[in-house]
C-alpha atoms as a PDB file:
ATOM      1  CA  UNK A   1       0.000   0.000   0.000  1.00  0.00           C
ATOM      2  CA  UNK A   2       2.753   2.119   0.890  1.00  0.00           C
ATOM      3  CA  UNK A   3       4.316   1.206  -2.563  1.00  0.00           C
ATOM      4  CA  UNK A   4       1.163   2.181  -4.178  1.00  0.00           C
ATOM      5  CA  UNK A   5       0.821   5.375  -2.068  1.00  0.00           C
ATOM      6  CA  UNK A   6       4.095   6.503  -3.160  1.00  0.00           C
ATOM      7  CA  UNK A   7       3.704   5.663  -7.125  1.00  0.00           C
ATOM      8  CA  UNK A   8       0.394   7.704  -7.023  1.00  0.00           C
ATOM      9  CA  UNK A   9       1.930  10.625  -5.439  1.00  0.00           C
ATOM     10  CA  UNK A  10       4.955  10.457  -7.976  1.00  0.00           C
ATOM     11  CA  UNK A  11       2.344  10.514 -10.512  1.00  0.00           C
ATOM     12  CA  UNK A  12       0.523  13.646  -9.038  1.00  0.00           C
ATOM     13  CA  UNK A  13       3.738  15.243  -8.651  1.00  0.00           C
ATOM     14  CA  UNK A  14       4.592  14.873 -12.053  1.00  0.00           C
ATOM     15  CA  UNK A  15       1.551  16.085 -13.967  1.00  0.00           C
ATOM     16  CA  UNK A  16       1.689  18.749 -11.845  1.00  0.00           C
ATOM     17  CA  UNK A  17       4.902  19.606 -12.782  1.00  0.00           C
ATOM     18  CA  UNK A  18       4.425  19.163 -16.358  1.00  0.00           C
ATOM     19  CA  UNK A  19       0.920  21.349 -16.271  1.00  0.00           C
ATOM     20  CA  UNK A  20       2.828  24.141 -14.315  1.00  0.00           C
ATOM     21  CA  UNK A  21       5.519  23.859 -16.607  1.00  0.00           C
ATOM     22  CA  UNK A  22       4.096  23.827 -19.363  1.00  0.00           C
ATOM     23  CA  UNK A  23       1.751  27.382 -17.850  1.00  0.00           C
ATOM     24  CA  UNK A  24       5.322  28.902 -17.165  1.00  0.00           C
ATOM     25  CA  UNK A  25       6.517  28.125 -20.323  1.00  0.00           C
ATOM     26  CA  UNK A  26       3.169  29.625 -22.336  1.00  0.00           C
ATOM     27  CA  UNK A  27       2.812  32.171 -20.335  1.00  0.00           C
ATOM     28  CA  UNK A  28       6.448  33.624 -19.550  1.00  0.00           C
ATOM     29  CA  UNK A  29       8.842  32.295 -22.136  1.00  0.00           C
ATOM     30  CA  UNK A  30       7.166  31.559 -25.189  1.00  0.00           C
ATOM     31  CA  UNK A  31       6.935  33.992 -27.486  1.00  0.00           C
ATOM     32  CA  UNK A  32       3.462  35.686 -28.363  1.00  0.00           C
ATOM     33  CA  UNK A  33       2.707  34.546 -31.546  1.00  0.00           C
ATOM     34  CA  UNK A  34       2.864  36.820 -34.636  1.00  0.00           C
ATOM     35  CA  UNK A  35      -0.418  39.123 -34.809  1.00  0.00           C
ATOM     36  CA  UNK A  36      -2.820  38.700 -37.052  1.00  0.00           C
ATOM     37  CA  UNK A  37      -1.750  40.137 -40.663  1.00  0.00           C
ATOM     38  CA  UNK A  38      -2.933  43.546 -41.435  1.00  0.00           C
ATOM     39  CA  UNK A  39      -2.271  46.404 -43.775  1.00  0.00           C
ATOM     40  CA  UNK A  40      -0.726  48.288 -41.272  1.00  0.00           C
ATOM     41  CA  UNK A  41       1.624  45.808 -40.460  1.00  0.00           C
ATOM     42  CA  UNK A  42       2.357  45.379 -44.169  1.00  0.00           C
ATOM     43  CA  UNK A  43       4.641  45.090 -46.686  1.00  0.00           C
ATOM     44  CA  UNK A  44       7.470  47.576 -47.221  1.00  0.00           C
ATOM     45  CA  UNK A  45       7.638  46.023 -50.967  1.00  0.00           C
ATOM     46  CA  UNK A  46       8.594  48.689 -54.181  1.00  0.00           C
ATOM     47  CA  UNK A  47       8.272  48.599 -57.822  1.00  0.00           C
ATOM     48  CA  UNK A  48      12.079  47.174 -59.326  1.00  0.00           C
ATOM     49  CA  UNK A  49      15.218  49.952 -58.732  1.00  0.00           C
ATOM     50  CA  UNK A  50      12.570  52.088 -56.772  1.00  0.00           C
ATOM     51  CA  UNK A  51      11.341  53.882 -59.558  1.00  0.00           C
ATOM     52  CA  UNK A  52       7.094  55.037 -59.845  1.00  0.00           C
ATOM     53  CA  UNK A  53       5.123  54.134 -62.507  1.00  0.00           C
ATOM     54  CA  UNK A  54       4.622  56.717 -65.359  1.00  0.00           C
ATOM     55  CA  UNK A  55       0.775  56.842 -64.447  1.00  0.00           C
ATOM     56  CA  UNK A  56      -0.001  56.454 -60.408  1.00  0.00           C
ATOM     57  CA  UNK A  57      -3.767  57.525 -61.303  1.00  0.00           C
ATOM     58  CA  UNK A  58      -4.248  54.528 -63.767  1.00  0.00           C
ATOM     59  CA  UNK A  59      -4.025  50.867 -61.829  1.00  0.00           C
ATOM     60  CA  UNK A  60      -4.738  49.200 -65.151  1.00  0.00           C
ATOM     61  CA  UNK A  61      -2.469  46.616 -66.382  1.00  0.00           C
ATOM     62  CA  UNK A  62      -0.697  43.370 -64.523  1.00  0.00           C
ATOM     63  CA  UNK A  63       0.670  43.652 -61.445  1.00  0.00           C
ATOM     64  CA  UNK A  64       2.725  41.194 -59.890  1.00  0.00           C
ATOM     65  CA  UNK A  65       2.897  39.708 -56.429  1.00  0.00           C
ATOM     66  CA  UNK A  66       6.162  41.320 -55.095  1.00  0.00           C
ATOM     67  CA  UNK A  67       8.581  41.099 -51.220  1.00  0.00           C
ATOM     68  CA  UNK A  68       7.073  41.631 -48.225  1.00  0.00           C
ATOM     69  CA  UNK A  69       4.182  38.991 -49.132  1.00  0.00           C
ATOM     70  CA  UNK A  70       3.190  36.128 -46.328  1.00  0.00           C
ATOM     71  CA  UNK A  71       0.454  33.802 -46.168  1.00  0.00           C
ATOM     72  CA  UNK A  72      -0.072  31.233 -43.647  1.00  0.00           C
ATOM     73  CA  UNK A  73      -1.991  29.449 -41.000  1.00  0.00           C
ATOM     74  CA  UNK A  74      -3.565  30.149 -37.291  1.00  0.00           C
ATOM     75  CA  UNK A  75      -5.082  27.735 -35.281  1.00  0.00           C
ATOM     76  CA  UNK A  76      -6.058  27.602 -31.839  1.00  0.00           C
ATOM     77  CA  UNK A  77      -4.770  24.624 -29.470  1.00  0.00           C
ATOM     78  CA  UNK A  78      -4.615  23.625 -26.484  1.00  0.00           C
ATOM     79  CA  UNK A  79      -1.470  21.998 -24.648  1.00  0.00           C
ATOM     80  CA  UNK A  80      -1.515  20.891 -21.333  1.00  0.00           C
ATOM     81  CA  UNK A  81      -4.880  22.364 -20.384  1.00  0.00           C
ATOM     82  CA  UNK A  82      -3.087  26.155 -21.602  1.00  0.00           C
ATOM     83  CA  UNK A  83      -4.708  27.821 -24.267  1.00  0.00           C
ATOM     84  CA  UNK A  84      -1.872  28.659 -27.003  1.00  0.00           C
ATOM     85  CA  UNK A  85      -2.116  30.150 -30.869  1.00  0.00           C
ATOM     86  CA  UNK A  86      -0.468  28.016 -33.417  1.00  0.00           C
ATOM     87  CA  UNK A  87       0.723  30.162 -36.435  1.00  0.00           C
ATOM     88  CA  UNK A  88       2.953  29.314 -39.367  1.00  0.00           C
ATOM     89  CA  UNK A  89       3.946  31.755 -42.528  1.00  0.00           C
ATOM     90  CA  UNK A  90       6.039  31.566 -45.622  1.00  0.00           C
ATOM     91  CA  UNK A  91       6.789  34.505 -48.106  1.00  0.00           C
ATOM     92  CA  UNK A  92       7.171  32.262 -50.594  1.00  0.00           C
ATOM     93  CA  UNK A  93       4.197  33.393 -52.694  1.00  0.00           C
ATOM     94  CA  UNK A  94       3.744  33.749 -56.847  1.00  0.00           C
ATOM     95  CA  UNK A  95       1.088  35.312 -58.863  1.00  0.00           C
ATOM     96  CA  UNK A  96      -0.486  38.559 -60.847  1.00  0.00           C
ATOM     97  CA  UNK A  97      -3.546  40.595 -60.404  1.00  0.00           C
ATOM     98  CA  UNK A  98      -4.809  42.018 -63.656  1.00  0.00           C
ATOM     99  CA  UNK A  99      -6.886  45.440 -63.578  1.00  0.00           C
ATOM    100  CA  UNK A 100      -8.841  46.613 -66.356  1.00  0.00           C
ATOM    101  CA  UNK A 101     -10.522  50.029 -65.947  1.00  0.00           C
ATOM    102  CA  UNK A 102     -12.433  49.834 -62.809  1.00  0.00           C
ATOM    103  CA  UNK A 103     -12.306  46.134 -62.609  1.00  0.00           C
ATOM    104  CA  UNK A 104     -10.105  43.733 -61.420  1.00  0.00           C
ATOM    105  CA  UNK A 105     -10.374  41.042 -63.700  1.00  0.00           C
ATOM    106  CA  UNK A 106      -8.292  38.470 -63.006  1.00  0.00           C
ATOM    107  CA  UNK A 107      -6.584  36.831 -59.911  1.00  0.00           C
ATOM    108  CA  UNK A 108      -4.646  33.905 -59.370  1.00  0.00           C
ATOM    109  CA  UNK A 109      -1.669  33.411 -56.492  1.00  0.00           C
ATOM    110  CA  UNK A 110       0.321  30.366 -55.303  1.00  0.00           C
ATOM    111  CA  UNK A 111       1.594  29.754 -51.491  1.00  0.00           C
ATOM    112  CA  UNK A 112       4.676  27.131 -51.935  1.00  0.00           C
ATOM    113  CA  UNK A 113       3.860  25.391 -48.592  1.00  0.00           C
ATOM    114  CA  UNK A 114       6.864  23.744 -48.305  1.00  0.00           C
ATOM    115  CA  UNK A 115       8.442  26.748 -46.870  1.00  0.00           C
ATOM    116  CA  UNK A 116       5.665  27.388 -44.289  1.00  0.00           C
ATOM    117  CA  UNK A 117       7.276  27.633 -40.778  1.00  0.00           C
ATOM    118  CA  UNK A 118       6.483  27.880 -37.225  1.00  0.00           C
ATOM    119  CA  UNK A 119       8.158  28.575 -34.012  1.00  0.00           C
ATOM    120  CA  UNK A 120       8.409  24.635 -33.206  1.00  0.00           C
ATOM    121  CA  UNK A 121      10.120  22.275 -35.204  1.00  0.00           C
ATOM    122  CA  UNK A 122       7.887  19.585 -34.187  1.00  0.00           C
ATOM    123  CA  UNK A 123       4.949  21.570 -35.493  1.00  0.00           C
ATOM    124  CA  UNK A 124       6.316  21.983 -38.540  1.00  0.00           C
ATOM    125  CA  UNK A 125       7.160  18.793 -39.194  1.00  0.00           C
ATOM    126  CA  UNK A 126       3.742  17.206 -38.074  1.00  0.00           C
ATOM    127  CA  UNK A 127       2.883  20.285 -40.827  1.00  0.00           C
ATOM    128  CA  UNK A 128       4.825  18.874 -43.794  1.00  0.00           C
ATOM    129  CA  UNK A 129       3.841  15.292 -43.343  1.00  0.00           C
ATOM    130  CA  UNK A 130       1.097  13.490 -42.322  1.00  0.00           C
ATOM    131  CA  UNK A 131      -1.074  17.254 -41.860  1.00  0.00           C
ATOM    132  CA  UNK A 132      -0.995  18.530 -45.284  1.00  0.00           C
ATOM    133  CA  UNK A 133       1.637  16.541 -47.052  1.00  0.00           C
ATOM    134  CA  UNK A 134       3.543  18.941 -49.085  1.00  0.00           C
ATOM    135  CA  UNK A 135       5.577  16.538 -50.713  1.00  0.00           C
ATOM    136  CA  UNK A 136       2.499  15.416 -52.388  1.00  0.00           C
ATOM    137  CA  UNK A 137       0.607  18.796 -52.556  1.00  0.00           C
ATOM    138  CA  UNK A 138       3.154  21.399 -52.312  1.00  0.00           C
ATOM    139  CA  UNK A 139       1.557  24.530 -53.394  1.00  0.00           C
ATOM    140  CA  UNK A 140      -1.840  26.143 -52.344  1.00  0.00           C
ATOM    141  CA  UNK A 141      -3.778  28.433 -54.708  1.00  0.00           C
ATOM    142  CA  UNK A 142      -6.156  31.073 -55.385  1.00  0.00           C
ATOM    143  CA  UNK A 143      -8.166  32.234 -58.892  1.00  0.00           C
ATOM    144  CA  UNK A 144     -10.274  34.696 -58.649  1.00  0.00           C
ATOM    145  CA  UNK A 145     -13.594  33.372 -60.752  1.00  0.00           C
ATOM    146  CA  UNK A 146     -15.658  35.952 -60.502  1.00  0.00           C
ATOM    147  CA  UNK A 147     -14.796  39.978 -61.514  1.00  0.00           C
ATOM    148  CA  UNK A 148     -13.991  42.817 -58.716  1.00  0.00           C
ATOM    149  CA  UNK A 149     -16.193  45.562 -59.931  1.00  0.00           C
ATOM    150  CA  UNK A 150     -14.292  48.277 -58.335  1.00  0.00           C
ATOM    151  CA  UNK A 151     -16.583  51.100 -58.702  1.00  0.00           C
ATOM    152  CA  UNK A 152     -14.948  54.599 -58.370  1.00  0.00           C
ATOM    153  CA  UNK A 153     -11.183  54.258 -57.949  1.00  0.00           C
ATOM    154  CA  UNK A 154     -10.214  55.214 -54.376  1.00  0.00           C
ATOM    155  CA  UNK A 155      -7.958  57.602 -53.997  1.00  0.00           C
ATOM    156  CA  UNK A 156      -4.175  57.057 -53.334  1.00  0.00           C
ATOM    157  CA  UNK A 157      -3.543  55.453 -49.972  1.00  0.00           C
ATOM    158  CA  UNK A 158      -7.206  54.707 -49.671  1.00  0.00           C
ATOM    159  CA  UNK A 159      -8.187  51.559 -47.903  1.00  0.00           C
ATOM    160  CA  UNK A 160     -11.284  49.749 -49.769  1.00  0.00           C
ATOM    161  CA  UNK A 161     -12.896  46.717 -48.640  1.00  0.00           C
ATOM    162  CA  UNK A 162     -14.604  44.041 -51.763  1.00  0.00           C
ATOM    163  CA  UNK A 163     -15.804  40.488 -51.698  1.00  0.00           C
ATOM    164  CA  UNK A 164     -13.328  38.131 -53.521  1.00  0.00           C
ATOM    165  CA  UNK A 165     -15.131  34.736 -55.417  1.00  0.00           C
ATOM    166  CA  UNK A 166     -12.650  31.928 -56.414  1.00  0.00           C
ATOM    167  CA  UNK A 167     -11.356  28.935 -56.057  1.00  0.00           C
ATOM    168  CA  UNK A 168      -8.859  27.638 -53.403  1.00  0.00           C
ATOM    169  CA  UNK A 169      -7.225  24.608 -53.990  1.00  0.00           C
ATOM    170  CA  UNK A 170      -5.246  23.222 -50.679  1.00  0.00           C
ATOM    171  CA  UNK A 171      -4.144  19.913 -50.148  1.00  0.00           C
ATOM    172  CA  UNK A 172      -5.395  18.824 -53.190  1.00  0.00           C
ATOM    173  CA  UNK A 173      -9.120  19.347 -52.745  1.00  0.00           C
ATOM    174  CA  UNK A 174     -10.771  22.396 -54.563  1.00  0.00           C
ATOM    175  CA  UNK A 175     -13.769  24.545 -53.634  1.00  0.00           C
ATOM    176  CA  UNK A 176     -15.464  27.885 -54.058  1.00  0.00           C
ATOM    177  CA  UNK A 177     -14.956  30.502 -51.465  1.00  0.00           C
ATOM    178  CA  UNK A 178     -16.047  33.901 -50.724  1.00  0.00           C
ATOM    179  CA  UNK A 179     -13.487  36.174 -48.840  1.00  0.00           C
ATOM    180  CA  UNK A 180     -13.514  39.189 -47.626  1.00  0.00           C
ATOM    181  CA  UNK A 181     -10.306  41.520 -48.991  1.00  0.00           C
ATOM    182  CA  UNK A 182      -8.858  44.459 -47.377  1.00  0.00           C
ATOM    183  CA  UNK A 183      -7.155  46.562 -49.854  1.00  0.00           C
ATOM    184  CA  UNK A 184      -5.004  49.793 -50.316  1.00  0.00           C
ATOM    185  CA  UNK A 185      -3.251  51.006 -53.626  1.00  0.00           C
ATOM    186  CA  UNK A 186      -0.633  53.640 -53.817  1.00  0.00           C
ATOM    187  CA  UNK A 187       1.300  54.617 -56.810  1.00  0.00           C
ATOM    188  CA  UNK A 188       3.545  51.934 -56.155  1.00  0.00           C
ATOM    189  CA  UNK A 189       1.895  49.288 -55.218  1.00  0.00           C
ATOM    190  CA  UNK A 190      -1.604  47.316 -53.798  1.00  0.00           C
ATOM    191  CA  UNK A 191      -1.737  45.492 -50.861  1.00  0.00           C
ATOM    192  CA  UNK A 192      -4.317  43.066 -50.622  1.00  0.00           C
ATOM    193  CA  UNK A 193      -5.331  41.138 -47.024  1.00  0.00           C
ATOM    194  CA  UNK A 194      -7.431  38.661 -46.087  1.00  0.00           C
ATOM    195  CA  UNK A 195      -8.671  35.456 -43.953  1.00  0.00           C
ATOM    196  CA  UNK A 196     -10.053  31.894 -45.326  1.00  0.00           C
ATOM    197  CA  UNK A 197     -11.709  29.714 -42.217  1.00  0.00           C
ATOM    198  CA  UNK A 198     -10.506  26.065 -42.932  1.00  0.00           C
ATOM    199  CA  UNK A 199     -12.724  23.498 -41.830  1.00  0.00           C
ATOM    200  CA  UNK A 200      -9.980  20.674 -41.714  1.00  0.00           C
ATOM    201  CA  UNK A 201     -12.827  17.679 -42.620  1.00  0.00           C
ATOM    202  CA  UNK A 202     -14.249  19.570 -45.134  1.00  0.00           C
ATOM    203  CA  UNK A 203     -10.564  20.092 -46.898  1.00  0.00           C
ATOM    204  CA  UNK A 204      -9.687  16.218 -46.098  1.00  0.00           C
ATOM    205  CA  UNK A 205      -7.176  17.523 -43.895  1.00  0.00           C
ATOM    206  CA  UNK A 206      -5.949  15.681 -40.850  1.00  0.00           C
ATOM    207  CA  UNK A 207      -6.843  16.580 -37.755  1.00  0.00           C
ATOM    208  CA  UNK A 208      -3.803  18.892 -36.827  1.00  0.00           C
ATOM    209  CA  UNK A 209      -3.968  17.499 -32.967  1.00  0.00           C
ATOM    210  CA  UNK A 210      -1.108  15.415 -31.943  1.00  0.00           C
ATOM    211  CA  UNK A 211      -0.127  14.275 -28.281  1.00  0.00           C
ATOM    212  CA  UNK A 212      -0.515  16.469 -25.701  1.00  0.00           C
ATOM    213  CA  UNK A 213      -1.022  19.328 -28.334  1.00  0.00           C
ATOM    214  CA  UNK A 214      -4.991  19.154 -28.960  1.00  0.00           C
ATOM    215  CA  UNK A 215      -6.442  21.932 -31.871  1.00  0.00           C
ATOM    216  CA  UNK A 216      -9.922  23.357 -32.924  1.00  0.00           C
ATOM    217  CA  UNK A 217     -11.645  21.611 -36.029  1.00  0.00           C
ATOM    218  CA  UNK A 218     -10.917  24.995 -38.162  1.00  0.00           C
ATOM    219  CA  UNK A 219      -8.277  27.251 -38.515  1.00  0.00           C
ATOM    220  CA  UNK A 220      -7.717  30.176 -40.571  1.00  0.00           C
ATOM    221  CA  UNK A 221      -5.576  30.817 -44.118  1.00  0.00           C
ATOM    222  CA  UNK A 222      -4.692  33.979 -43.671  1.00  0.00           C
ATOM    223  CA  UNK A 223      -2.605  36.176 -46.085  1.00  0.00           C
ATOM    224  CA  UNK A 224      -1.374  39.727 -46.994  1.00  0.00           C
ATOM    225  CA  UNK A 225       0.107  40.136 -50.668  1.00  0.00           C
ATOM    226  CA  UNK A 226       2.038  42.764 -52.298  1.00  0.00           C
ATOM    227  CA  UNK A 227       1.252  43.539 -55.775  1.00  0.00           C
ATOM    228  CA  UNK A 228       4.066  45.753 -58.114  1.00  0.00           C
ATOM    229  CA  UNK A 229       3.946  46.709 -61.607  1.00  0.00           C
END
C-alpha cells in the first residue's frame, strides 16, 4: 500500500509539474505569436530599382505579387490544459492581379507550402507530413472566378474593402470561397489582405492534434500580398 501510495503521489507530482511547466513556459517564455496580418503591419515592398510608374492615377495593367508577401496558418490549441495560438507563414508566394478600368479582372496566387514555418520544429514537421503533405501537394492556390467591380477608384492610400469569389485549392481538394479583402493602392503598389476559415474535414485535412497538443476543427488561411507593376 505504501508502494502504491508513493507511485500515485509520484504521478501527481509529475503532472503537476508538467501542467505548471508547461503554464510557465506559455505564459512567460514563449513567445506571443505573430499578430494577425494587417495592412498596417504590411509590406514595405517597391516597384524594381525604386522607380514610380509613369501613371499612379491609372491601376490598369498586370501587377505582380512582389517582397514583403506572407500567407499562412492560425489555429487555436490547447497543450496541457493552456490555451496557445499556433501560427505558421512563408513569403514564398507567386502570382499577378490584372486590372482593367475599374475592374479587377483576373486573380490567381500560389503559397509554396513547403516553406511554411512555425516557431516549433515539431509543429512543422507534423505540418509537412502526415497534416498537409507537401511533398504530395506542395503549393496552395487562389483564382479569382468571378470579376472585382471596383466602382470609383479610391484615392491614393485609400483603404477599400470588396468580396473576392474563387477557387482555393489546398491539399489537393478544390472549392469555391467567398473572402472578404482588405485593400489599399498607392502609386507603387496594392496590398491586398485577407482570412479563409478552414474546416480541416471539409478540406480532407488531418486533424492537426497530436499528443498532448490538442487543436480546434478549423483554422484560418490567412494572407497579406504585395502587388508591383
Amino acid at each position: 500500500m505504501r508502494t502504491l501510495k508513493r507511485l500515485a503521489v509520484a504521478l501527481v507530482a509529475l503532472v503537476v509539474l508538467v501542467v505548471g511547466g508547461t503554464y510557465v513556459y506559455i505564459q512567460f517564455i514563449r513567445a506571443d505569436p505573430p499578430a494577425e496580418l494587417t495592412l498596417e503591419a504590411g509590406s514595405t515592398a517597391t516597384t524594381a530599382g525604386g522607380t514610380t510608374v509613369a501613371d499612379p492615377s491609372d491601376p490598369s495593367g498586370t501587377w505582380k505579387a512582389a517582397a514583403g508577401s506572407q500567407a499562412g496558418y492560425r489555429v487555436k490549441e490547447v497543450l496541457f490544459g493552456q490555451d496557445a495560438t499556433a501560427v505558421g507563414r512563408t513569403s514564398d508566394i507567386t502570382g499577378e492581379l490584372v486590372i482593367d478600368g475599374n475592374t479587377v479582372s483576373s486573380t490567381t496566387i500560389t503559397v509554396d507550402m513547403t516553406t511554411v514555418k512555425s516557431d516549433e520544429d515539431r509543429r512543422d514537421s507534423q505540418f509537412q507530413g502526415r497534416i498537409m503533405d507537401t511533398a504530395t501537394f506542395p503549393t496552395a492556390t487562389f483564382e479569382l472566378t468571378k470579376p472585382i467591380e471596383l466602382g470609383a477608384l479610391p484615392a491614393d492610400g485609400a483603404t477599400v474593402t470588396r468580396q473576392a469569389t474563387g477557387k482555393l485549392t489546398l491539399r489537393g481538394a478544390t472549392k469555391a470561397v467567398t473572402v472578404d479583402l482588405t485593400a489599399r493602392r498607392s502609386s507603387a503598389k496594392i496590398e491586398v489582405q485577407g482570412s479563409i476559415p478552414v474546416v480541416f474535414a471539409e478540406w480532407k485535412i488531418p486533424n492537426p492534434s497530436f499528443g498532448p497538443a490538442q487543436t480546434e476543427d478549423h483554422g484560418q488561411l490567412e494572407f497579406l500580398v504585395a502587388f508591383t507593376r
